[in-house]
PDB file of N, CA and C in Angstrom:
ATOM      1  N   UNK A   1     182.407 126.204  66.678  1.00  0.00           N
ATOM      2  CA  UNK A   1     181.833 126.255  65.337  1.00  0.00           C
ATOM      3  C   UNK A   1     181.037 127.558  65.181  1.00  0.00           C
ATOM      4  N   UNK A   2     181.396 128.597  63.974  1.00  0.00           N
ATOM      5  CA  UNK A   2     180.322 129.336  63.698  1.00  0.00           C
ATOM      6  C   UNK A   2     179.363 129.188  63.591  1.00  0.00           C
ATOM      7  N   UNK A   3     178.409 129.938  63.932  1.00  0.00           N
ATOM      8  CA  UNK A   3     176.769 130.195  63.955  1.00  0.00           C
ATOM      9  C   UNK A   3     176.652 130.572  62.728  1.00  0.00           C
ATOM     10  N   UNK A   4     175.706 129.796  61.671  1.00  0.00           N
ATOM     11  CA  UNK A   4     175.443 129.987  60.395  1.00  0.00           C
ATOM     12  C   UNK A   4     174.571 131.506  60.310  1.00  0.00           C
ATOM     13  N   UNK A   5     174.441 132.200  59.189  1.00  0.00           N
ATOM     14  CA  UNK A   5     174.148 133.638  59.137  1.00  0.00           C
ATOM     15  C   UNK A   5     172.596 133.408  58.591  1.00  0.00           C
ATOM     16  N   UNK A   6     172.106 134.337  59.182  1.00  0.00           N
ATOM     17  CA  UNK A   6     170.460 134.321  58.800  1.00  0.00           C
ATOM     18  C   UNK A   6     170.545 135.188  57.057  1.00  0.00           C
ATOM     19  N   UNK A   7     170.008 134.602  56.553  1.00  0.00           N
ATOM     20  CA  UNK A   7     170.037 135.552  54.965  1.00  0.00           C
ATOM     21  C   UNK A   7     171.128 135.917  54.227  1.00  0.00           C
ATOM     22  N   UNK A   8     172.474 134.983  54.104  1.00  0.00           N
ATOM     23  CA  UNK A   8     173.866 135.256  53.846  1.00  0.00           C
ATOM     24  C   UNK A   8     173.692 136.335  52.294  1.00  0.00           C
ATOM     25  N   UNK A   9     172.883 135.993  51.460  1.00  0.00           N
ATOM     26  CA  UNK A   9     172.746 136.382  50.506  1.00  0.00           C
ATOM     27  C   UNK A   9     171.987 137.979  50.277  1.00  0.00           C
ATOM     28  N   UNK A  10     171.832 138.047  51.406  1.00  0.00           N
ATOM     29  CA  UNK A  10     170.817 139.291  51.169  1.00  0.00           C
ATOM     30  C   UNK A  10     171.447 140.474  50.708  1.00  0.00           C
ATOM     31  N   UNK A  11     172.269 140.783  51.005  1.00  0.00           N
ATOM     32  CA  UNK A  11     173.226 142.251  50.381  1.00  0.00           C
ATOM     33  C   UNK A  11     173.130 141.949  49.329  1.00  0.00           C
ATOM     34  N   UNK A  12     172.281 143.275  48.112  1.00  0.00           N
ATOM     35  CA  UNK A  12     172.812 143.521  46.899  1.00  0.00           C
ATOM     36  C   UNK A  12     171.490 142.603  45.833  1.00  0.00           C
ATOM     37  N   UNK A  13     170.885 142.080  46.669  1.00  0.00           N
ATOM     38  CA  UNK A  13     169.638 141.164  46.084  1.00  0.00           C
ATOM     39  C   UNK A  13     168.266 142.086  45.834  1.00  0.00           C
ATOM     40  N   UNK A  14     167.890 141.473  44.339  1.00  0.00           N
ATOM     41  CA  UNK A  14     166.908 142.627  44.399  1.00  0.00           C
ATOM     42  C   UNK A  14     165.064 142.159  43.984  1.00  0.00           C
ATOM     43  N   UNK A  15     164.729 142.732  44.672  1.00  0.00           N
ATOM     44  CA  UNK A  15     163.002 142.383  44.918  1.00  0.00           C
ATOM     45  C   UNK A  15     162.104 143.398  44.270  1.00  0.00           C
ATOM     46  N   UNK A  16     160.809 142.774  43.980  1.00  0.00           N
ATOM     47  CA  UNK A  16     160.086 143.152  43.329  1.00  0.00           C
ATOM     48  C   UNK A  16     158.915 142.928  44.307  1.00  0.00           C
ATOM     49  N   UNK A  17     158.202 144.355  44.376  1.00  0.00           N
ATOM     50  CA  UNK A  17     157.216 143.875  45.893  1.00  0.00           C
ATOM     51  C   UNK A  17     155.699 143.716  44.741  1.00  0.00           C
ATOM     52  N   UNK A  18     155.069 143.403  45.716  1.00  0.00           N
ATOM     53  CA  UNK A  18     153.160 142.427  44.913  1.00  0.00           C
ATOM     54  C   UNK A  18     152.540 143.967  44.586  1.00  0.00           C
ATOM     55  N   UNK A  19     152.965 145.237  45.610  1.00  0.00           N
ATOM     56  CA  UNK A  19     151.733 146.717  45.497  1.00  0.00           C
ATOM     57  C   UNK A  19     153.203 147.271  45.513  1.00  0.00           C
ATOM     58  N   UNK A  20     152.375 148.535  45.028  1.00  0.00           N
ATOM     59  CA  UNK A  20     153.555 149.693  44.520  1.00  0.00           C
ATOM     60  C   UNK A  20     154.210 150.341  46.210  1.00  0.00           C
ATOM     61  N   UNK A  21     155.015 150.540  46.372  1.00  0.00           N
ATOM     62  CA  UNK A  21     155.707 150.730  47.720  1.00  0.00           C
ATOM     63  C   UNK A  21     156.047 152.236  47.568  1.00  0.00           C
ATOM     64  N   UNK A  22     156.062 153.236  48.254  1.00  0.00           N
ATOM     65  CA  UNK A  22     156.621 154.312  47.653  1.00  0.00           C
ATOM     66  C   UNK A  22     157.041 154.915  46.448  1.00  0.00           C
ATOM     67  N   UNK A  23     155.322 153.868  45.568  1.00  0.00           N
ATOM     68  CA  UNK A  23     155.231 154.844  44.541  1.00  0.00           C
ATOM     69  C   UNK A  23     156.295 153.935  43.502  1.00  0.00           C
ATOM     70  N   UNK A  24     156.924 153.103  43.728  1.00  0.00           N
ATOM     71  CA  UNK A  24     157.970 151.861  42.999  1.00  0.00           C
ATOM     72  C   UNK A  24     157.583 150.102  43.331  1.00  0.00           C
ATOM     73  N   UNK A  25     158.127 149.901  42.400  1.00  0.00           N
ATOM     74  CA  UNK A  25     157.854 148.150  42.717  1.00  0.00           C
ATOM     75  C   UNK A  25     159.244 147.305  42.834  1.00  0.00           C
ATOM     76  N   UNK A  26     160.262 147.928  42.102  1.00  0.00           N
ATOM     77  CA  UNK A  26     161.960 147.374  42.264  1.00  0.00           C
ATOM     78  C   UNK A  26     162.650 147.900  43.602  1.00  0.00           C
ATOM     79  N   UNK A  27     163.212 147.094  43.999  1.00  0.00           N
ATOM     80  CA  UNK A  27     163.858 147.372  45.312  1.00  0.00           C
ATOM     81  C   UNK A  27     164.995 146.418  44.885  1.00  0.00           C
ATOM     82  N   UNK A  28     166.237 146.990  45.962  1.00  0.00           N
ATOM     83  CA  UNK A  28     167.811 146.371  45.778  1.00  0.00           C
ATOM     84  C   UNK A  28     167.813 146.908  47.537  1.00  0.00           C
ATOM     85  N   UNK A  29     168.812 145.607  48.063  1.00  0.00           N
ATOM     86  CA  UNK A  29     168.898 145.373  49.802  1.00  0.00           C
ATOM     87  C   UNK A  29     170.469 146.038  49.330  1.00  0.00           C
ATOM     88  N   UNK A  30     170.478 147.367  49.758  1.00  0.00           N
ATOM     89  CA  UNK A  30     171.843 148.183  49.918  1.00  0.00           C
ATOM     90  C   UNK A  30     172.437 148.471  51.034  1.00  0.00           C
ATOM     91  N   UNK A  31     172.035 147.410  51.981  1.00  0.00           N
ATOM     92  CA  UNK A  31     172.478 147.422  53.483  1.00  0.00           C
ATOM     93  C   UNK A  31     171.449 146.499  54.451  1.00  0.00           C
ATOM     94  N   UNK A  32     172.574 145.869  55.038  1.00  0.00           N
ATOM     95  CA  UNK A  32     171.761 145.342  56.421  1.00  0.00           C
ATOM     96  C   UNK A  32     171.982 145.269  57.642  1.00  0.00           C
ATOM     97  N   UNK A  33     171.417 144.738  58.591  1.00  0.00           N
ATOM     98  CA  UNK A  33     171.906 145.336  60.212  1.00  0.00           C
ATOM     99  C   UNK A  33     171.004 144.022  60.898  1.00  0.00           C
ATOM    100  N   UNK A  34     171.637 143.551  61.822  1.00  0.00           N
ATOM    101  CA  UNK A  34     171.325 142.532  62.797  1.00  0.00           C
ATOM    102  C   UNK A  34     171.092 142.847  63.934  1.00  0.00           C
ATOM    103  N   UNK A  35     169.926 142.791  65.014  1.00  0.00           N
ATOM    104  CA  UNK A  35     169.494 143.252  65.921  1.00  0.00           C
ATOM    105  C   UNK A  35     168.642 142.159  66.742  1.00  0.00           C
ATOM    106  N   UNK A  36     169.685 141.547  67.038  1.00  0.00           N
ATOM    107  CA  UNK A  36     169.043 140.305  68.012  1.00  0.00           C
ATOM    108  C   UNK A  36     169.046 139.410  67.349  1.00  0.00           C
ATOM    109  N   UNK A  37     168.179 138.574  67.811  1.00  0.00           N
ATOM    110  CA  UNK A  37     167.768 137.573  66.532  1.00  0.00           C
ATOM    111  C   UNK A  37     166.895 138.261  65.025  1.00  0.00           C
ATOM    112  N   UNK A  38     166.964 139.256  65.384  1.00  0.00           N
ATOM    113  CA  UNK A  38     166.273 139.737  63.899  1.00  0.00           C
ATOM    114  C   UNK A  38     167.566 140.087  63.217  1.00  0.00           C
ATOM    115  N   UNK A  39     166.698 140.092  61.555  1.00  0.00           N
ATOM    116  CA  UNK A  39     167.792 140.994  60.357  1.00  0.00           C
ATOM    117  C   UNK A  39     166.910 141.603  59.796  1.00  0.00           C
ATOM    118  N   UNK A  40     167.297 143.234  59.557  1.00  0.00           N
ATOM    119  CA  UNK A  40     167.156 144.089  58.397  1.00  0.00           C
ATOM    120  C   UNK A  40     167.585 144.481  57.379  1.00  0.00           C
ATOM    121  N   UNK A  41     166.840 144.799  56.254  1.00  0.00           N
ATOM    122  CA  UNK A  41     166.946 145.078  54.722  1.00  0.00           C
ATOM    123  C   UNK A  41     167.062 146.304  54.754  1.00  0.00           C
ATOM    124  N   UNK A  42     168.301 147.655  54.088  1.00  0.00           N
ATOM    125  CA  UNK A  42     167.650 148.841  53.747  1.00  0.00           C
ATOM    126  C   UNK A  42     167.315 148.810  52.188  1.00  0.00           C
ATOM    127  N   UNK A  43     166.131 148.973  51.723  1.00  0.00           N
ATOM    128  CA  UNK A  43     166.165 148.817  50.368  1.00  0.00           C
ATOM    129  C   UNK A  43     165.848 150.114  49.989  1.00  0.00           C
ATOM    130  N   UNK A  44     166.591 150.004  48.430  1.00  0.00           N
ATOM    131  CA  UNK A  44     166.433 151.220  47.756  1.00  0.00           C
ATOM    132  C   UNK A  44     165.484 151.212  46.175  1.00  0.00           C
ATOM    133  N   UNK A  45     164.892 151.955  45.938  1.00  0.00           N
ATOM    134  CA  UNK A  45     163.992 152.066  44.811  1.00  0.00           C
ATOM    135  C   UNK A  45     165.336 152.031  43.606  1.00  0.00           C
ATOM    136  N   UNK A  46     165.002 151.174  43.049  1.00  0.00           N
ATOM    137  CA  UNK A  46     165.495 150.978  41.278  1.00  0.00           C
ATOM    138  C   UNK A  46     165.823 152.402  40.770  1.00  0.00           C
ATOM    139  N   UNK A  47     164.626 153.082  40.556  1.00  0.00           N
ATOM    140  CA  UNK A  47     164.517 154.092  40.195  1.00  0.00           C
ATOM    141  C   UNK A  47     164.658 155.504  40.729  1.00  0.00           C
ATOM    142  N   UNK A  48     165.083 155.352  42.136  1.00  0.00           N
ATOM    143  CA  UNK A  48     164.756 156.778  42.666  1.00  0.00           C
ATOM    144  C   UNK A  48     165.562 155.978  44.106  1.00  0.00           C
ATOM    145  N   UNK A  49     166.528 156.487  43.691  1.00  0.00           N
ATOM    146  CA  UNK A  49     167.503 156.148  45.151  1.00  0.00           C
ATOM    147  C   UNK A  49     167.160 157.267  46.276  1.00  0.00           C
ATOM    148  N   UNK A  50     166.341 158.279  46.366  1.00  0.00           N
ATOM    149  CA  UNK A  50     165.939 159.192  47.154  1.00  0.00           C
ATOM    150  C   UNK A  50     164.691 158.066  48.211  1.00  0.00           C
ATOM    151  N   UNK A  51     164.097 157.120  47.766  1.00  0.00           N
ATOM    152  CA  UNK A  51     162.873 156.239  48.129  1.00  0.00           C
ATOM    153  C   UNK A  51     164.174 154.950  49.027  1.00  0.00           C
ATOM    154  N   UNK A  52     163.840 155.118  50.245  1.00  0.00           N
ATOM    155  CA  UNK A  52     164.952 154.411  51.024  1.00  0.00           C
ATOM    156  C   UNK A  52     163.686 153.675  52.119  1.00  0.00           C
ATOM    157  N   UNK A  53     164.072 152.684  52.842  1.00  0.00           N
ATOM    158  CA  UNK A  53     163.232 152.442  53.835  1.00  0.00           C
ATOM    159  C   UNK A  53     164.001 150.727  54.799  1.00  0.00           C
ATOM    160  N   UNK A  54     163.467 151.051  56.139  1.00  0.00           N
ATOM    161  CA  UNK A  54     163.952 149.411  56.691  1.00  0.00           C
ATOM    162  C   UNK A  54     163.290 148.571  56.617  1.00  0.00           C
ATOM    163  N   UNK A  55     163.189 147.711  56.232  1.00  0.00           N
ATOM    164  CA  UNK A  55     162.497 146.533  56.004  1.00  0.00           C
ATOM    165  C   UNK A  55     162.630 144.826  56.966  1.00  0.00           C
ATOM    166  N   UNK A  56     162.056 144.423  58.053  1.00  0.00           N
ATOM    167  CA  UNK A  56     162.635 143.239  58.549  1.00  0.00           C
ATOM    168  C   UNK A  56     162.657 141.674  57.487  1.00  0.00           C
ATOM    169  N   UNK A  57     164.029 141.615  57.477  1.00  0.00           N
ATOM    170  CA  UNK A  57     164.310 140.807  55.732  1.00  0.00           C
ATOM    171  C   UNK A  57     163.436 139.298  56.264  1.00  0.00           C
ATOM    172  N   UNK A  58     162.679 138.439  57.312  1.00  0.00           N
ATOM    173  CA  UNK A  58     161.754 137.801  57.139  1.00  0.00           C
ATOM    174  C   UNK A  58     160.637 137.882  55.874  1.00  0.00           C
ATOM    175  N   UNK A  59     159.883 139.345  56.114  1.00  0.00           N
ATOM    176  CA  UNK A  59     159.092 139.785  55.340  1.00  0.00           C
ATOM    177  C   UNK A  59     159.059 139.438  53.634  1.00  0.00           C
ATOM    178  N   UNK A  60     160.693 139.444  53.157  1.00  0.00           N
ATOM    179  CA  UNK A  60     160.612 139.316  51.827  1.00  0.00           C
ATOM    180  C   UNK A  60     160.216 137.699  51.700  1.00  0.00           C
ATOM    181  N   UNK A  61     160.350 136.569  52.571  1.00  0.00           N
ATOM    182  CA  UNK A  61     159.840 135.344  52.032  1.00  0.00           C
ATOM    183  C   UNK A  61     158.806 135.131  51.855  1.00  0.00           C
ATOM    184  N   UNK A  62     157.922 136.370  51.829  1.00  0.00           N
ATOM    185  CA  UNK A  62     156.423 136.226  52.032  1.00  0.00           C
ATOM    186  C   UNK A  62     155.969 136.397  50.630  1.00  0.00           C
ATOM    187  N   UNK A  63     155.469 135.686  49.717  1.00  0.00           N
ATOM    188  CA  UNK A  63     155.049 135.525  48.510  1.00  0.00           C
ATOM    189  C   UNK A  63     154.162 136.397  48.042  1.00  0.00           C
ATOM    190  N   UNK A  64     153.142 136.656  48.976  1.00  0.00           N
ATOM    191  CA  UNK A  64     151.793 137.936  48.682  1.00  0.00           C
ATOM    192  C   UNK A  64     153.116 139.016  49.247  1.00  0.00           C
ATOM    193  N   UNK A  65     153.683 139.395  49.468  1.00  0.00           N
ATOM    194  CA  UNK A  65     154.462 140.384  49.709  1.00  0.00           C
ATOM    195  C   UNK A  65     155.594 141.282  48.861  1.00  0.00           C
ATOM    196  N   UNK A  66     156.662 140.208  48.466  1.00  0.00           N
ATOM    197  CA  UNK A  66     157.854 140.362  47.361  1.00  0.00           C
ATOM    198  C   UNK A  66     157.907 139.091  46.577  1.00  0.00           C
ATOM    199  N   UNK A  67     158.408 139.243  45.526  1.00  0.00           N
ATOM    200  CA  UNK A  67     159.100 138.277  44.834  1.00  0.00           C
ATOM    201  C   UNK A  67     160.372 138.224  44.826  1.00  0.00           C
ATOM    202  N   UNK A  68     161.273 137.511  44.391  1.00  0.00           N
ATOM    203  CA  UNK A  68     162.574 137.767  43.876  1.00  0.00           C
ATOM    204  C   UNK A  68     163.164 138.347  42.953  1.00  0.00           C
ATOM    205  N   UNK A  69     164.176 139.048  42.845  1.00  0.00           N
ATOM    206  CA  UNK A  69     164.523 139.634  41.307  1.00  0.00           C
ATOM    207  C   UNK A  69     163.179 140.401  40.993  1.00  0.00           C
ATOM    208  N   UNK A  70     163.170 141.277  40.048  1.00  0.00           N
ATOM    209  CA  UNK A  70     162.650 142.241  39.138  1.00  0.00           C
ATOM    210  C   UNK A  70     161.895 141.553  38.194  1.00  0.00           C
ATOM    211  N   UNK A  71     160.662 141.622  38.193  1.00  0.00           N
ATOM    212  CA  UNK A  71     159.715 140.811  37.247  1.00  0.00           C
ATOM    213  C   UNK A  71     158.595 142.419  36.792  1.00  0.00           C
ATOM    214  N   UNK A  72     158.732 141.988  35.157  1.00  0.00           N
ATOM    215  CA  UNK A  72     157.717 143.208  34.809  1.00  0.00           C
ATOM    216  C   UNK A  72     156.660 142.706  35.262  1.00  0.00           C
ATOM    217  N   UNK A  73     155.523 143.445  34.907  1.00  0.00           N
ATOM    218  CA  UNK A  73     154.046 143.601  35.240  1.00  0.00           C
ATOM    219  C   UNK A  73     153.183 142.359  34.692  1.00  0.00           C
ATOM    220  N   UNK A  74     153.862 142.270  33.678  1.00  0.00           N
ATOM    221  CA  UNK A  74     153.440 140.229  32.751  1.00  0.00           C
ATOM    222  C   UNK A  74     153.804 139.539  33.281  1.00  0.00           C
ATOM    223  N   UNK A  75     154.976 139.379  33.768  1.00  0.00           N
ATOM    224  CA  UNK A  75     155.277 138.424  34.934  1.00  0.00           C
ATOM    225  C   UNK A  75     154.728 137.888  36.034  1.00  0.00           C
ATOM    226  N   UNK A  76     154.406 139.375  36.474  1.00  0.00           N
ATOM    227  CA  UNK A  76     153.107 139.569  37.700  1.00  0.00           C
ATOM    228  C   UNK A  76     152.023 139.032  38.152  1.00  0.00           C
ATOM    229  N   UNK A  77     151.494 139.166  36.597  1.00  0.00           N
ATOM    230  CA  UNK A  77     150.522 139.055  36.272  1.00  0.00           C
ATOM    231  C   UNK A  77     150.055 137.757  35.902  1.00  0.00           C
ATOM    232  N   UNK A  78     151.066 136.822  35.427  1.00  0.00           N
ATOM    233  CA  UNK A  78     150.647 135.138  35.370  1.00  0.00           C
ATOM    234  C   UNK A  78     151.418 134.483  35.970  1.00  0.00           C
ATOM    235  N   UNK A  79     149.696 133.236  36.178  1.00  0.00           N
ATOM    236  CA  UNK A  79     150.159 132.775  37.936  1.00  0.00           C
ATOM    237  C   UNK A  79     151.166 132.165  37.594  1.00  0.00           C
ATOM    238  N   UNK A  80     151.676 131.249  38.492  1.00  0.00           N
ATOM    239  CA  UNK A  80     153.023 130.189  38.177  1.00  0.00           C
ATOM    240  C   UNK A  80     152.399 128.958  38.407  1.00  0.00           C
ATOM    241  N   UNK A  81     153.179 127.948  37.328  1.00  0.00           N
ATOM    242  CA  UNK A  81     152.665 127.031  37.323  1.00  0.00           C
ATOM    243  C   UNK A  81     152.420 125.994  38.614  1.00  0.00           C
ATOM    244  N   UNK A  82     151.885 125.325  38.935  1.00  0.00           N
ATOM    245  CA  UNK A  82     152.035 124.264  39.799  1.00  0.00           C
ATOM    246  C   UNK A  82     152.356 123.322  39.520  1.00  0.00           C
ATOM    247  N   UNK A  83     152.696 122.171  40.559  1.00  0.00           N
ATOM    248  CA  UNK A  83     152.777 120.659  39.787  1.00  0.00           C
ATOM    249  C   UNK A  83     151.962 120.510  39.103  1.00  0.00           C
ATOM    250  N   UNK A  84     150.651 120.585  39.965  1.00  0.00           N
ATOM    251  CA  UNK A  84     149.659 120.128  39.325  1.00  0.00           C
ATOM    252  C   UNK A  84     148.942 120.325  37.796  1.00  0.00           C
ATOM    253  N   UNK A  85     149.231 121.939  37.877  1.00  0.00           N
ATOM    254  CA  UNK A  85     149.000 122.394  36.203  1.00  0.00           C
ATOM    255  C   UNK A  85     149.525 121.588  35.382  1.00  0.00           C
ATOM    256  N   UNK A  86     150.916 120.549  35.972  1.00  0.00           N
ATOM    257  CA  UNK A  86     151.867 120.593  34.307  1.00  0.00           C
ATOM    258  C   UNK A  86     151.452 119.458  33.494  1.00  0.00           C
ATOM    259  N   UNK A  87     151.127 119.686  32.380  1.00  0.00           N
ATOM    260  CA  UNK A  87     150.553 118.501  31.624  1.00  0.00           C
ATOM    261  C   UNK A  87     151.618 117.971  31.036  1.00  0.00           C
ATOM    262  N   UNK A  88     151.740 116.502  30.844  1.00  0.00           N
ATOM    263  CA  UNK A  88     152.548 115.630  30.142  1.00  0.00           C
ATOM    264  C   UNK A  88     151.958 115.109  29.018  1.00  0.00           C
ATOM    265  N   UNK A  89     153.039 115.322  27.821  1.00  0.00           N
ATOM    266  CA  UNK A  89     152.779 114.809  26.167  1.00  0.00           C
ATOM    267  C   UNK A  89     153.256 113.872  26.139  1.00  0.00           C
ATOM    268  N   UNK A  90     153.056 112.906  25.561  1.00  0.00           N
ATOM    269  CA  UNK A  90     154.219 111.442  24.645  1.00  0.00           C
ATOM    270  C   UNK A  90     153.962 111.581  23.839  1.00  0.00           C
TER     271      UNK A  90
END
C-alpha cells in the first residue's frame, strides 16, 4: 500500500502571511521538495516573482503565521467568528 503524501495539495496553493515577508504578504507554493520526513514550499511573491524563498510547508498551518488563500487587509483585520460569538435569532 502507498504511503499517503504529506500536503498533497500544496503545489500551486496560495497564502497570505500575518507580517509583510519580503516586503509582500501574497505568496503562491511554485515548487516543492521532500527531504526526509520533512516537506518544502518554494513560494513566490504575487507581485514580484524576483521575491522567492524555502519555506518548511508545516509552518503554513500555523495561524499567527499564514492564512490560506489571499485575504485583503479587511479581512485581516476582523477576527473570525467563533462558535461561541454566533448568536441565534427565531
Amino acid at each position: 500500500m502507498a504511503k499517503k503524501q504529506k500536503f498533497p495539495h500544496l503545489l500551486g496553493s496560495k497564502w497570505t502571511a500575518k507580517q509583510k515577508t519580503w516586503g509582500w504578504r501574497h505568496f503562491q507554493v511554485v515548487n516543492r521538495k521532500n527531504e526526509g520526513k520533512w516537506v518544502f514550499a518554494e513560494m513566490v511573491a504575487s507581485c514580484d516573482a524576483e521575491v522567492r524563498f524555502w519555506i518548511n510547508a508545516k509552518q503554513l498551518k500555523d495561524k499567527n503565521l499564514w492564512d490560506a488563500g489571499w485575504k485583503t487587509l479587511e479581512e485581516m483585520n476582523c477576527p473570525e467568528p467563533d462558535d461561541h460569538d454566533l448568536i441565534v435569532v427565531e
